[in-house]
Protein backbone atom coordinates (compact mmCIF):
# COMPACT_ATOMS: atom_id res chain seq x y z
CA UNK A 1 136.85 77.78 147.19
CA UNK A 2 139.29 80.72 148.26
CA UNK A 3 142.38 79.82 149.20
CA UNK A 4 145.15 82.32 150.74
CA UNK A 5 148.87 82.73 149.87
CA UNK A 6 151.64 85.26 150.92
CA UNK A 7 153.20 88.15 148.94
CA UNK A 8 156.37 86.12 148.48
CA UNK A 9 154.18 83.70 146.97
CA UNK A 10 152.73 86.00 144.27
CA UNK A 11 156.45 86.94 143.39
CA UNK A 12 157.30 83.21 142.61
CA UNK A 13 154.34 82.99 140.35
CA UNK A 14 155.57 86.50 138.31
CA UNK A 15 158.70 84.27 137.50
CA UNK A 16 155.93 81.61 135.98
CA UNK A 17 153.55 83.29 134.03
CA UNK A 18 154.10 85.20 130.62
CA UNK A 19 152.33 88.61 131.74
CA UNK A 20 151.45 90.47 128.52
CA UNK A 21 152.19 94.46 127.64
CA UNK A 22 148.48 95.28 128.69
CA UNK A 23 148.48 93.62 132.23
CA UNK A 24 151.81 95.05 133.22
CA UNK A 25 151.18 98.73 131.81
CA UNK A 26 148.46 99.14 133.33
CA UNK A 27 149.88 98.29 136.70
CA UNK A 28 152.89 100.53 136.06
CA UNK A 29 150.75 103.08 135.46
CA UNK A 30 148.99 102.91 138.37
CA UNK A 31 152.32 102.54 140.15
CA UNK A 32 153.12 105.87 139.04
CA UNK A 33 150.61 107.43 139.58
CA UNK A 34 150.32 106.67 143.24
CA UNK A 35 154.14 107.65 143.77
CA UNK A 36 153.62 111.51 141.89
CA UNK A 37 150.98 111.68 144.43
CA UNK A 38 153.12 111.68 146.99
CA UNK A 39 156.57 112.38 145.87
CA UNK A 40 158.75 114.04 142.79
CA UNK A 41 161.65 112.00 144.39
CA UNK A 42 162.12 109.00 142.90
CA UNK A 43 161.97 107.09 146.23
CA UNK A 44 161.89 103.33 144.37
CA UNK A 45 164.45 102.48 142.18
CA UNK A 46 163.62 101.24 138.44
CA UNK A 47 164.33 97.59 139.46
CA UNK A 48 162.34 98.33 142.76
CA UNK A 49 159.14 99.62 140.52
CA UNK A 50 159.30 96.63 137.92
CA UNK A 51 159.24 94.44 141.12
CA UNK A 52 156.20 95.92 141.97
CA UNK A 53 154.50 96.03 138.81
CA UNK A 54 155.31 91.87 139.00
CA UNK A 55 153.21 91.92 142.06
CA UNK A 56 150.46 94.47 140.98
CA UNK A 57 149.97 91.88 137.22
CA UNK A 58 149.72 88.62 138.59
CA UNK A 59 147.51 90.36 141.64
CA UNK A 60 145.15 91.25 138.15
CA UNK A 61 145.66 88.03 136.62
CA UNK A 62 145.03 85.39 139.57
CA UNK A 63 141.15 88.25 139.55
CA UNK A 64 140.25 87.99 136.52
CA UNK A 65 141.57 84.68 134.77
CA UNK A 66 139.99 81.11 134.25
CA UNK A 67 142.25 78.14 135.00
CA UNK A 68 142.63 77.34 131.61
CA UNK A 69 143.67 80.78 130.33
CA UNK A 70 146.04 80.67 133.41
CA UNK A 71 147.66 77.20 131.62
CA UNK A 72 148.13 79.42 128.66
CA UNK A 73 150.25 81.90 130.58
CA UNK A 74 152.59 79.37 132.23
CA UNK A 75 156.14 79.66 130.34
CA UNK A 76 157.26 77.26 128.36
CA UNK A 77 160.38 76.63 129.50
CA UNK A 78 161.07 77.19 133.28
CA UNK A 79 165.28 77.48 134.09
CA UNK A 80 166.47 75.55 136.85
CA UNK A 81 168.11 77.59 138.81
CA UNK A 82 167.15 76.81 143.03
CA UNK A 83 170.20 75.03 143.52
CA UNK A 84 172.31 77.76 142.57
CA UNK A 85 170.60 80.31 144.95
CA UNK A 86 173.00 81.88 147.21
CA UNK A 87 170.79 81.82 150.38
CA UNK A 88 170.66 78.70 152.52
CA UNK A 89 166.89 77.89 152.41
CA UNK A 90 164.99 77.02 149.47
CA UNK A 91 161.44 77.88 149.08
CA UNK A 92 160.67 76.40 146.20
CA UNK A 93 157.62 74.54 147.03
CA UNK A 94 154.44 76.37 145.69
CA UNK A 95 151.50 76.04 148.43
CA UNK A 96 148.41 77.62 149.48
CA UNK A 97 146.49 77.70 152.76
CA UNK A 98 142.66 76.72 153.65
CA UNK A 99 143.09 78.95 156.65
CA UNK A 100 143.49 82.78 156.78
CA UNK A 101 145.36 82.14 160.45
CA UNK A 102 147.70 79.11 159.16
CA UNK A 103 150.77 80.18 161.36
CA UNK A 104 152.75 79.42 157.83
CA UNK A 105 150.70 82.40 156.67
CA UNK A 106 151.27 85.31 158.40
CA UNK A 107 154.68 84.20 160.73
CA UNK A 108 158.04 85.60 159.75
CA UNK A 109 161.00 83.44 158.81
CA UNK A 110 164.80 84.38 158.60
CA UNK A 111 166.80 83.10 155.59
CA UNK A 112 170.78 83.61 155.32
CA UNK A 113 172.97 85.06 152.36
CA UNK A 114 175.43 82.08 151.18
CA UNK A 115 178.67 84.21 150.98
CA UNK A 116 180.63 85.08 147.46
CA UNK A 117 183.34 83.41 148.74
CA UNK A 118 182.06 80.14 148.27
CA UNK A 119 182.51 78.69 144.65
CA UNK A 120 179.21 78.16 142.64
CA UNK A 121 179.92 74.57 142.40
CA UNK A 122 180.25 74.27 146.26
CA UNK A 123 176.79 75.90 147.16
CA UNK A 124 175.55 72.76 147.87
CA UNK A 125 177.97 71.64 150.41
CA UNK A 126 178.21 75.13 151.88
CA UNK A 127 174.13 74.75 152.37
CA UNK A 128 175.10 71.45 154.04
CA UNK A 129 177.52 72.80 156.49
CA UNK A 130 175.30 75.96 157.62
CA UNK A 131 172.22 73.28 158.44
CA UNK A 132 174.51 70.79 160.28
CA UNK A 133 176.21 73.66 162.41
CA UNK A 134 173.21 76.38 162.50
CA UNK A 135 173.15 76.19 166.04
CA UNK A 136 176.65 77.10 166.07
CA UNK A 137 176.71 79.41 164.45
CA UNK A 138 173.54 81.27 166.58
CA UNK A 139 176.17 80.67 169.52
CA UNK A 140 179.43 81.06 168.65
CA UNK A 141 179.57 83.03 165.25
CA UNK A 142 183.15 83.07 165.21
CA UNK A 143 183.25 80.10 166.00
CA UNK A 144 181.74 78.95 162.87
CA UNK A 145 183.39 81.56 160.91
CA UNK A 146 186.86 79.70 161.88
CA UNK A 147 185.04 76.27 160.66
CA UNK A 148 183.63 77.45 157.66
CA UNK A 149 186.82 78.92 156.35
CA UNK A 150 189.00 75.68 157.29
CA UNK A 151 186.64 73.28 155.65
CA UNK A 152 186.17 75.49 152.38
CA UNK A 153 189.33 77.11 152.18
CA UNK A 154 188.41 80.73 152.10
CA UNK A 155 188.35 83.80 154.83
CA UNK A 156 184.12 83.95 156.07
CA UNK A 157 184.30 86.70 158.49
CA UNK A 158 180.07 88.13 157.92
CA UNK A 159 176.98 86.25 157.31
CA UNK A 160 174.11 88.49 156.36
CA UNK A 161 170.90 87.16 157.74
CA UNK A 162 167.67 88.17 155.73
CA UNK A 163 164.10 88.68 157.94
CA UNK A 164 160.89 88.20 155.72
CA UNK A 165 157.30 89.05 156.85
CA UNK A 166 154.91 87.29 155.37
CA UNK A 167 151.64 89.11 154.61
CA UNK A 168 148.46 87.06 155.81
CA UNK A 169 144.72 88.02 156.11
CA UNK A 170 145.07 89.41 159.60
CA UNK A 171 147.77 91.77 158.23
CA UNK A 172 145.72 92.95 155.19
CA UNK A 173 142.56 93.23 157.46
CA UNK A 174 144.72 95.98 159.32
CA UNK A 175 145.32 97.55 155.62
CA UNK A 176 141.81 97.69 154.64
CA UNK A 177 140.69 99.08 157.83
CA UNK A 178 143.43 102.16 157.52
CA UNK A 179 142.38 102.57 153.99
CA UNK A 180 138.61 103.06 155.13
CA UNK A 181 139.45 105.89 157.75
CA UNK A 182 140.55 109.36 156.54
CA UNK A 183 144.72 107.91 157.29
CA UNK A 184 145.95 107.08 153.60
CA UNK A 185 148.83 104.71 154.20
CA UNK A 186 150.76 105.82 151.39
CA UNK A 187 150.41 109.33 153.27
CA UNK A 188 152.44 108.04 155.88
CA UNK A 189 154.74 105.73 154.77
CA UNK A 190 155.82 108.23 152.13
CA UNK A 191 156.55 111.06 154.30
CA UNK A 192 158.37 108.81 156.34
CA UNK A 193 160.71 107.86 153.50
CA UNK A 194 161.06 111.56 152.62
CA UNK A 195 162.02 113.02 155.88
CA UNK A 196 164.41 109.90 156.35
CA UNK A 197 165.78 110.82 153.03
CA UNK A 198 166.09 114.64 153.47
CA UNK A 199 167.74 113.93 157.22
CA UNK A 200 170.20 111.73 155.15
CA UNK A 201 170.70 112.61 151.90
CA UNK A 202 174.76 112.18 151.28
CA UNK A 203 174.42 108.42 152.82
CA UNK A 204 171.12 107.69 150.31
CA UNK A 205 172.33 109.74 147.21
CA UNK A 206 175.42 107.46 147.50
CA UNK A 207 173.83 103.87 148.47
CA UNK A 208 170.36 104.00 148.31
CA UNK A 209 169.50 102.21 145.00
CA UNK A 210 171.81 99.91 146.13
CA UNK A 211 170.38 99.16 149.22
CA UNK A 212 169.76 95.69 148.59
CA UNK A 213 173.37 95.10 148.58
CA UNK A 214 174.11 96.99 151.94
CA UNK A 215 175.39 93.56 153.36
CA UNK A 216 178.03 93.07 150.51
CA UNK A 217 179.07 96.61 150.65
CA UNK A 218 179.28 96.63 154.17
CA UNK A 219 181.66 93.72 154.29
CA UNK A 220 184.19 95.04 151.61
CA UNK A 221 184.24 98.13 153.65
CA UNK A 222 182.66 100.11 150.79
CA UNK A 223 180.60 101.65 153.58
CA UNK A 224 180.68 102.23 157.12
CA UNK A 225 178.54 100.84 159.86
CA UNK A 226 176.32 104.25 160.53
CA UNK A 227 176.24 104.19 156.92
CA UNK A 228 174.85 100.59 156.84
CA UNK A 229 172.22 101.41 159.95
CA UNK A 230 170.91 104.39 157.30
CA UNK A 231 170.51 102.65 154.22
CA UNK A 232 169.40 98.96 156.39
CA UNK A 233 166.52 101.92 157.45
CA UNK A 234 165.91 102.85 154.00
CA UNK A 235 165.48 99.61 152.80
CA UNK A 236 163.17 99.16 154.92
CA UNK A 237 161.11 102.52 154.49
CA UNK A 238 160.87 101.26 150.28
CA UNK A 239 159.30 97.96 151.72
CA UNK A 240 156.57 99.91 153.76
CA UNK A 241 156.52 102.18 150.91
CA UNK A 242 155.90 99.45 148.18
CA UNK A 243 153.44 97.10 150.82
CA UNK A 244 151.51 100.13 151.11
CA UNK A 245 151.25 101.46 147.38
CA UNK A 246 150.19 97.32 146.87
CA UNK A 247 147.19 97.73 149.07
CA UNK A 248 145.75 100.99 147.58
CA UNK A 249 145.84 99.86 143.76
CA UNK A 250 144.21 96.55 144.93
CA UNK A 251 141.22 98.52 147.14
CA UNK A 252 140.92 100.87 143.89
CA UNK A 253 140.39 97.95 141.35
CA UNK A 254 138.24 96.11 144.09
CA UNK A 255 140.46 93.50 144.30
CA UNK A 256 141.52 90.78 146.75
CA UNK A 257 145.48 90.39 147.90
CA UNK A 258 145.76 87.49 149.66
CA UNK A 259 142.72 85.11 149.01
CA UNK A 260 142.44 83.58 145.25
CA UNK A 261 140.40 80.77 143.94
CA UNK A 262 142.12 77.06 144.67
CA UNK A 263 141.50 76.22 140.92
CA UNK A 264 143.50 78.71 139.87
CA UNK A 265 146.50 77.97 141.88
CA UNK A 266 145.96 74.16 140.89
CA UNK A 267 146.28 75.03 137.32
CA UNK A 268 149.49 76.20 138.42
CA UNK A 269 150.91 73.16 139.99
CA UNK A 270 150.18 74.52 143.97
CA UNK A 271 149.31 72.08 146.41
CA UNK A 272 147.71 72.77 150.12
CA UNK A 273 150.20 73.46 152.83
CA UNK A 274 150.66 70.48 155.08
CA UNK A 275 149.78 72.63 158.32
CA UNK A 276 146.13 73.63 156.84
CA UNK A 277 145.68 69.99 155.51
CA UNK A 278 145.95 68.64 159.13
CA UNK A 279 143.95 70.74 160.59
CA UNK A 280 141.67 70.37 158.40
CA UNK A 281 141.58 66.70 158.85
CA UNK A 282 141.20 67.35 162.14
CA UNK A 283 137.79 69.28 161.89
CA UNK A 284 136.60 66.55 159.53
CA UNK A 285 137.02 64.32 162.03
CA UNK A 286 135.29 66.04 165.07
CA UNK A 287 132.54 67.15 162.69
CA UNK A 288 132.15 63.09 162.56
């Protein structure tokens, strides 16, 4: 049966499948492609692009492959590294959904930067602290600030708080139905990007590759805050500019995004999500 997952889903599984020179050149390619279409300005880093081409190969893969040829992909050795994440939440459990409208499917979630300040070998405790005084710190940020640095002995005076949207079937549904009419997406989010980019080129030329690290840069005063508001913008502009070059390639190869077979993502150690299992417990037991 079809099964959906999210797009931050299909990132973790880039980080556990060996994707060979073929798979990932070809999405590259296409990658490129798309972009000279649009644009000679490189608006996507090289780091931004490989990202992508992550996305665009396992996309292929999760298509086209068996379960047992997907076995064969999985690296051998997987490092351990969760614990050592600097942001507070861990979403390391690998799930699908049943349903295309699970709320865990297409809802947003925040996650929060653990700050530099904090010593690798305290992450743990830090992660500890933020959960037992999250509300806290919604309330009184400075509050916490002034508790965080007395119990781990350093100056906290920024927290950088990190929005994901999750991509479900109701938000592809919206993509394919664009793509059908004569509006190309990539039309739109592109020239967006570009006139952002020509109304701000200093701030971008300086920052933009960067951009993931506005937060850091921001709070060692490398930058200032109208600085920060331009590049937080152009962050987001690559996001709508990558979501959107995602769709097309997978409409051109006639391929899904966001529903894959369940024996596919079994091979690779997924389990349902415990929202979809209980509701679908539920309709077995009305169907009784």
């Amino acid at each position: 049966m079809d099964v959906f997952v999210t797009k931050n889903t299909l990132y973790a599984i880039s980080g556990l499948l060996e994707i060979d020179y073929d798979t990932s050149s070809r999405a590259r390619d296409s990658i490129n492609h798309i972009v000279r279409e649009y644009s000679t300005l490189h608006v996507l880093s090289d780091p931004e692009v490989e990202s992508l081409v992550k996305l665009v190969s396992v996309n292929e893969i999760l298509n086209t492959e068996t379960p047992e040829s997907i076995k064969n992909r999985i690296k051998s050795k997987q490092l351990t590294v969760e614990k050592r994440t600097r942001l507070v939440f861990i979403h390391n459990k690998k799930t699908y959904h049943y349903y295309d409208n699970c709320p865990k499917l297409v809802s947003d979630y925040q996650n929060f930067v653990i700050p530099n300040e904090i010593p690798e070998n305290r992450i743990e405790d830090y992660r500890r602290f933020f959960l037992d005084n999250m509300s806290l710190f919604n309330e009184k940020p400075d509050v916490f600030y002034f508790k965080a640095s007395v119990a781990f002995g350093v100056s906290i005076k920024n927290i950088e708080k990190m929005h994901y949207k999750n991509s479900g079937k109701a938000y592809t549904q919206d993509m394919l139905n664009i793509l059908e009419s004569e509006n190309d997406p990539c039309s739109q989010s592109f020239s967006m990007a570009l006139e952002l980019y020509n109304n701000n080129k200093k701030t971008i030329q300086k920052f933009g590759r960067a951009s993931h690290l506005r937060g850091e840069f921001l709070k060692a005063n490398k930058m200032t805050r109208d600085e920060y508001i331009i590049i937080d913008e152009w962050h987001g502009a690559k996001e709508r500019v990558k979501g959107d070059i995602f769709q097309k390639i997978t409409k051109i190869n006639k391929t899904s995004d966001h529903a894959y077979s369940s024996s596919i993502l079994d091979a690779l150690g997924f389990t349902p999500c415990s929202t979809c299992t209980e509701l679908h417990k539920r309709q077995a037991t009305v169907q009784q």
